[in-house]
N, C-alpha and C. Protein backbone atom coordinates (compact mmCIF):
# COMPACT_ATOMS: atom_id res chain seq x y z
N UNK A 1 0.83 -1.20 0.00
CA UNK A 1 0.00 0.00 0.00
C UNK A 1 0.86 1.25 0.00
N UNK A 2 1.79 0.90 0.84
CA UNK A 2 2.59 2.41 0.59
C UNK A 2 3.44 2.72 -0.27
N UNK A 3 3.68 1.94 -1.19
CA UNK A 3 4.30 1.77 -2.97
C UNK A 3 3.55 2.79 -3.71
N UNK A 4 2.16 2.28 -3.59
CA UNK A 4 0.86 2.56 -4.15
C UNK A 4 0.78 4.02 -4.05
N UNK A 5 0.90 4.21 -2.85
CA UNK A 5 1.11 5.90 -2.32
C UNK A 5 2.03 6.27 -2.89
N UNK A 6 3.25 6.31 -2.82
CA UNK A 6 4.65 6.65 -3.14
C UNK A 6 4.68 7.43 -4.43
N UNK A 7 4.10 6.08 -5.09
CA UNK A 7 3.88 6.45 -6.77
C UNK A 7 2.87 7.00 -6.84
N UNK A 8 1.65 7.08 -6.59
CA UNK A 8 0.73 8.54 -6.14
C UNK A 8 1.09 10.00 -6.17
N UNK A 9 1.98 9.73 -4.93
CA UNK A 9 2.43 11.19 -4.61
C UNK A 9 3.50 11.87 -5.59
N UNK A 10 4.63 10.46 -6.14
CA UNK A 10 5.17 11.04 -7.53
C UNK A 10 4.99 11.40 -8.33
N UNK A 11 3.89 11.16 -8.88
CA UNK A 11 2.36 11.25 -9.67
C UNK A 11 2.39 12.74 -9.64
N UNK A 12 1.92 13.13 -8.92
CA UNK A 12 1.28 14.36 -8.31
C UNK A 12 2.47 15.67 -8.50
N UNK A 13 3.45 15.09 -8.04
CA UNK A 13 4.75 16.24 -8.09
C UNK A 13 5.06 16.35 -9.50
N UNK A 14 5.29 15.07 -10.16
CA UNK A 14 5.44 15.31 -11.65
C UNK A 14 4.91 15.76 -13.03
N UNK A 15 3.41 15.23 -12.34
CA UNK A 15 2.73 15.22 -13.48
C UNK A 15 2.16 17.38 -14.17
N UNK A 16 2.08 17.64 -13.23
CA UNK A 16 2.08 19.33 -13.33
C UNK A 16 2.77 19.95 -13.83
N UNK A 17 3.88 19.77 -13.93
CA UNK A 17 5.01 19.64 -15.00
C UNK A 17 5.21 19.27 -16.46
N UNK A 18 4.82 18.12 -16.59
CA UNK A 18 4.35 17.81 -17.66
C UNK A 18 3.51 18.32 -18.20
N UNK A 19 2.47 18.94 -17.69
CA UNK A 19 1.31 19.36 -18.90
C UNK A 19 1.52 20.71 -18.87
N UNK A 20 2.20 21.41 -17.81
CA UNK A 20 3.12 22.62 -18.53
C UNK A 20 3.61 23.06 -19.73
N UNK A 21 4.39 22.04 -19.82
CA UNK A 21 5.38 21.76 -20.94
C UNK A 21 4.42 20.80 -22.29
N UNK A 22 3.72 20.19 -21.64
CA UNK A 22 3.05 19.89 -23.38
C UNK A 22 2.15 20.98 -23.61
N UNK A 23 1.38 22.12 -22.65
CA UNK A 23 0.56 22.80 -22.96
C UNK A 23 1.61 23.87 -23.94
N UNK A 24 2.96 24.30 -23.38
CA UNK A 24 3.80 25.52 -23.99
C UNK A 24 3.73 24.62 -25.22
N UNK A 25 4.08 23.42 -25.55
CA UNK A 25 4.32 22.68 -26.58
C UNK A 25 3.16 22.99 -27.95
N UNK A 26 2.18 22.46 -27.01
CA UNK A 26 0.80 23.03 -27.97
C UNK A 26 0.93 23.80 -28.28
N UNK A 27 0.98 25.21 -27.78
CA UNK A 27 0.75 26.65 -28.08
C UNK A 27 1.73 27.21 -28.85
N UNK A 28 3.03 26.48 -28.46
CA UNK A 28 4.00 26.92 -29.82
C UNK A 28 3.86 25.98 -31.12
N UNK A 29 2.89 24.93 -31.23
CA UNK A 29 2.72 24.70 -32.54
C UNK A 29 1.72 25.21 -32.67
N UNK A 30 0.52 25.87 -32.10
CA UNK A 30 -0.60 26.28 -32.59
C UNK A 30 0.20 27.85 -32.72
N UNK A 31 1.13 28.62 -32.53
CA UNK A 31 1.67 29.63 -33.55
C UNK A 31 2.49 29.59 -34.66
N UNK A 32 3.04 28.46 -34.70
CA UNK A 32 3.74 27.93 -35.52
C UNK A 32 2.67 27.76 -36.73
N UNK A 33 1.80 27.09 -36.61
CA UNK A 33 0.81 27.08 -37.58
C UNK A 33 0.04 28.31 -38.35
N UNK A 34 -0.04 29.26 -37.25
CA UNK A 34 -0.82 30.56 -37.59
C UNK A 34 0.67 31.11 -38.85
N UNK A 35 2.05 31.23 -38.06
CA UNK A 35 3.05 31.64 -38.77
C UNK A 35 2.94 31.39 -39.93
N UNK A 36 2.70 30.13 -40.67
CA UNK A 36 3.08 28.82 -41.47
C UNK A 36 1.58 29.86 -42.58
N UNK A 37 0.77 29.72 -41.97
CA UNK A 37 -0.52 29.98 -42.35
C UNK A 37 -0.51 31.54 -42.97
N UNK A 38 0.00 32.49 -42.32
CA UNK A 38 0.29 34.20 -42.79
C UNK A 38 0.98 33.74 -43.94
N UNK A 39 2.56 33.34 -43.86
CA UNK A 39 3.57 33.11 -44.91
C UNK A 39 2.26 32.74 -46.33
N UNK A 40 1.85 31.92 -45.96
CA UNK A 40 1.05 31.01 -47.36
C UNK A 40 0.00 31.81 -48.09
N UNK A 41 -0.74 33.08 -46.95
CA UNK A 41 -1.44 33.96 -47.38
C UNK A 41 -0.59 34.90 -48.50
N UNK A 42 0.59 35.55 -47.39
CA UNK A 42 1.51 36.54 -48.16
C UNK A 42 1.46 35.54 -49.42
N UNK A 43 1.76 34.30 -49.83
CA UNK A 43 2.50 34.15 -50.64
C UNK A 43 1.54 33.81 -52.17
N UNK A 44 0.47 33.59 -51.30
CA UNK A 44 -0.43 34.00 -52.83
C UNK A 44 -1.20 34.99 -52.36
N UNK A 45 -1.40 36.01 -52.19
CA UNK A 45 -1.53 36.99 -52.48
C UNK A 45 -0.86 38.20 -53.16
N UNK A 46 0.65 38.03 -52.99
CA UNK A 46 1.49 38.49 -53.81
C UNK A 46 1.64 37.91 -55.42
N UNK A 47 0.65 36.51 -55.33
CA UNK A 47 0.69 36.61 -56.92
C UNK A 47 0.05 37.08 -57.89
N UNK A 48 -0.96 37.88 -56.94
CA UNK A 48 -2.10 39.03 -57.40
C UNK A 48 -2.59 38.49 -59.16
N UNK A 49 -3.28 37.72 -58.90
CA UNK A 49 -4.00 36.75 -59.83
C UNK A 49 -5.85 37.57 -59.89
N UNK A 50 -5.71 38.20 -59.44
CA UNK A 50 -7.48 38.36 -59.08
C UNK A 50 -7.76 37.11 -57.81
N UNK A 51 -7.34 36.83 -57.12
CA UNK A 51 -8.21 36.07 -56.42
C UNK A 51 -8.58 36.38 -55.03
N UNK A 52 -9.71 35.39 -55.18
CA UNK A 52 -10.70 36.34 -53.66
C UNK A 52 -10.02 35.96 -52.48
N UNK A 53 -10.36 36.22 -51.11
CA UNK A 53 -10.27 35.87 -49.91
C UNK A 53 -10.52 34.19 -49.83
N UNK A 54 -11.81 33.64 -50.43
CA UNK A 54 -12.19 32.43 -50.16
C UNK A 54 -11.24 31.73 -51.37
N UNK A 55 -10.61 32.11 -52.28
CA UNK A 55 -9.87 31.36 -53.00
C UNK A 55 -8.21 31.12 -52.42
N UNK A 56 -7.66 32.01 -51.99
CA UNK A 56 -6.29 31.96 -51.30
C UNK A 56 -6.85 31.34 -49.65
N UNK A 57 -7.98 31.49 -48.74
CA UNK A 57 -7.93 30.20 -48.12
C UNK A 57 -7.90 28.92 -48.40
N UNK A 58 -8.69 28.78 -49.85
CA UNK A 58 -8.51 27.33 -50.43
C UNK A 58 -7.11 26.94 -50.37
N UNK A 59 -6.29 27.70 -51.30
CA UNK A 59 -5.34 27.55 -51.52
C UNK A 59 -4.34 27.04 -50.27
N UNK A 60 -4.36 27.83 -49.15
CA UNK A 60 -3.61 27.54 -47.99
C UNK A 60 -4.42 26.23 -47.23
N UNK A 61 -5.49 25.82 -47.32
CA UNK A 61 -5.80 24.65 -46.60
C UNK A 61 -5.90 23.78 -47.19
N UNK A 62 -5.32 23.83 -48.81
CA UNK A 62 -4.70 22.47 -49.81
C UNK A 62 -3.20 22.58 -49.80
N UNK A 63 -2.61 23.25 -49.40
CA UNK A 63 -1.07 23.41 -48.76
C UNK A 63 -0.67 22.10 -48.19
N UNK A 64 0.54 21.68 -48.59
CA UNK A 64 1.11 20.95 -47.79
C UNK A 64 1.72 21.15 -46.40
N UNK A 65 2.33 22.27 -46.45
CA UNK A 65 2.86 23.09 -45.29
C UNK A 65 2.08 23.41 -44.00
N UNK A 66 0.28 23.53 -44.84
CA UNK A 66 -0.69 23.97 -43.32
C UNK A 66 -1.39 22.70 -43.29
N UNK A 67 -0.99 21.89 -44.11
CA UNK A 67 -1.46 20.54 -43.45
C UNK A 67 -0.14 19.74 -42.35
N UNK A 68 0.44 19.83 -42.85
CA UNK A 68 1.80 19.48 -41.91
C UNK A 68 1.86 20.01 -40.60
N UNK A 69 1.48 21.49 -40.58
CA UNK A 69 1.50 22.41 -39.60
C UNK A 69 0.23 22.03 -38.51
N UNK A 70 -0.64 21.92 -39.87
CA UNK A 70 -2.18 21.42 -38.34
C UNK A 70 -2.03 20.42 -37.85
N UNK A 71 -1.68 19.25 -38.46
CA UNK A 71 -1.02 18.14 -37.83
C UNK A 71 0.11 17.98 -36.94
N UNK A 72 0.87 18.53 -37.03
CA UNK A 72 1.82 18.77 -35.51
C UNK A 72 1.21 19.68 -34.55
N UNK A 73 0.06 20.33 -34.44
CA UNK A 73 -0.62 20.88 -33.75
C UNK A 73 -1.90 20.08 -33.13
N UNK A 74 -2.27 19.46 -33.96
CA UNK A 74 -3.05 18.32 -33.47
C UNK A 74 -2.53 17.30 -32.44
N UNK A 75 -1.07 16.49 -32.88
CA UNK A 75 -0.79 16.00 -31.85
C UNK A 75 -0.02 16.50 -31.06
N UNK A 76 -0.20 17.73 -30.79
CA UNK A 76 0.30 18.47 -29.48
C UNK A 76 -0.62 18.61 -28.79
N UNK A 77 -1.73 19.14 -29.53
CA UNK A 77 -2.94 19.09 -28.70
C UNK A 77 -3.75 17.74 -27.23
N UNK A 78 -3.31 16.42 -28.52
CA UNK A 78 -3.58 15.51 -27.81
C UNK A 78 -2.94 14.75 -26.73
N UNK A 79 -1.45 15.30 -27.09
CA UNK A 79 -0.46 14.74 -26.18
C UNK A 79 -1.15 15.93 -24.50
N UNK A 80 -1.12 16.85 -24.83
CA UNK A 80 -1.62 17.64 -23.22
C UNK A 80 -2.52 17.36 -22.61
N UNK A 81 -3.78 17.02 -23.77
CA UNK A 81 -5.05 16.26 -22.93
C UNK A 81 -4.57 14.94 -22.55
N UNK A 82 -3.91 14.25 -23.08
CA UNK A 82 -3.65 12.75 -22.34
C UNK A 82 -3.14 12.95 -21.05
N UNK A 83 -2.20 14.19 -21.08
CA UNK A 83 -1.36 14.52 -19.85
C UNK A 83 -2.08 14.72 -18.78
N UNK A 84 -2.73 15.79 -19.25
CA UNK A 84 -3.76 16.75 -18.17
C UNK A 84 -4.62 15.88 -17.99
N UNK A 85 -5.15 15.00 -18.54
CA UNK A 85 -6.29 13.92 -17.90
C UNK A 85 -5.79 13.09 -17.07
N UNK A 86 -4.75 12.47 -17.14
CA UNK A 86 -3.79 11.48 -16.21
C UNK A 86 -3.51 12.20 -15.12
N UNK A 87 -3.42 13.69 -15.67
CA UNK A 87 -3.28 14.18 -14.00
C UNK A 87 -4.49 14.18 -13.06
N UNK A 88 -5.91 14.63 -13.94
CA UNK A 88 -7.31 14.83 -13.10
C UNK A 88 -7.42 13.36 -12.53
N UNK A 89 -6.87 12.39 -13.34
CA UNK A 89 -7.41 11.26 -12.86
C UNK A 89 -6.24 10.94 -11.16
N UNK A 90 -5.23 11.23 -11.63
CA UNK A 90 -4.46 11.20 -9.95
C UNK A 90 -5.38 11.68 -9.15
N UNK A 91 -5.04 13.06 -9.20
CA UNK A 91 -5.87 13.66 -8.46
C UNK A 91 -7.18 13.16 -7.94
N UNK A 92 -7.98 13.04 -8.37
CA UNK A 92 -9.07 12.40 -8.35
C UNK A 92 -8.84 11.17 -7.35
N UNK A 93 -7.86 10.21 -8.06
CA UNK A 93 -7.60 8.69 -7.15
C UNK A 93 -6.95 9.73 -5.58
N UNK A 94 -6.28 10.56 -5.46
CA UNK A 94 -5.48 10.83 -4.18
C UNK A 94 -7.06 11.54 -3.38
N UNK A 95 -7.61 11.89 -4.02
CA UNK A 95 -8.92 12.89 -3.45
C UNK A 95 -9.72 12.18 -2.46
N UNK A 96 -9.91 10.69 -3.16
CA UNK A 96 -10.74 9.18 -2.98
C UNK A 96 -10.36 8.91 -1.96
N UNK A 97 -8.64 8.39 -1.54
CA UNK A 97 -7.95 7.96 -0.57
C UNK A 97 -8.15 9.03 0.17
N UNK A 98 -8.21 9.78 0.42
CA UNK A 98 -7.97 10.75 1.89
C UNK A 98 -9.76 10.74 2.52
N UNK A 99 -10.33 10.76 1.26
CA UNK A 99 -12.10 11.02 1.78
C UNK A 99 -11.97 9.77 2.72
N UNK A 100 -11.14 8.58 2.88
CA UNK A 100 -12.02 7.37 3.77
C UNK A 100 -11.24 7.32 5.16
């Protein structure tokens, strides 16, 4: 039982940390993406073709670059919720143990 705890309480010290750092993680690929995303605007729009607003978004969300980009943003995204849930769920289990 007191293993059980041990690793609980390691749990607890560590895991806050972690979703720190995958949340900064997220957020610098979710600017990374926005970055990725301006560049692709500038870059057809400077080819001044006539085209509309809804045609140069086409253009950037058939991009390889802002597909690449949303996708490393995606699994950044998911890596923090796995984190941050593993933590609610400690929490939660340490919350349990003290209520009895």
């Amino acid at each position: 039982m007191g293993l059980i705890n041990s690793d609980l309480e390691k749990d607890l010290e560590e895991l806050p940390e972690r979703v720190a750092t995958a949340l900064l993680e997220w957020r610098m690929k979710t600017l990374e993406r926005e970055r990725t995303d301006a560049l692709l605007y500038a870059q057809f729009k400077g080819q001044d073709k006539g085209f509309t607003a809804t045609d140069i978004k086409a253009m950037i969300n058939g991009d390889q670059s802002h597909y690449n980009a949303v996708l490393e943003e995606i699994k950044a995204e998911s890596n923090y919720k796995r984190i941050d849930e593993t933590l609610m769920g400690k929490k939660k289990l340490a919350s349990l143990r003290t209520a009895f």
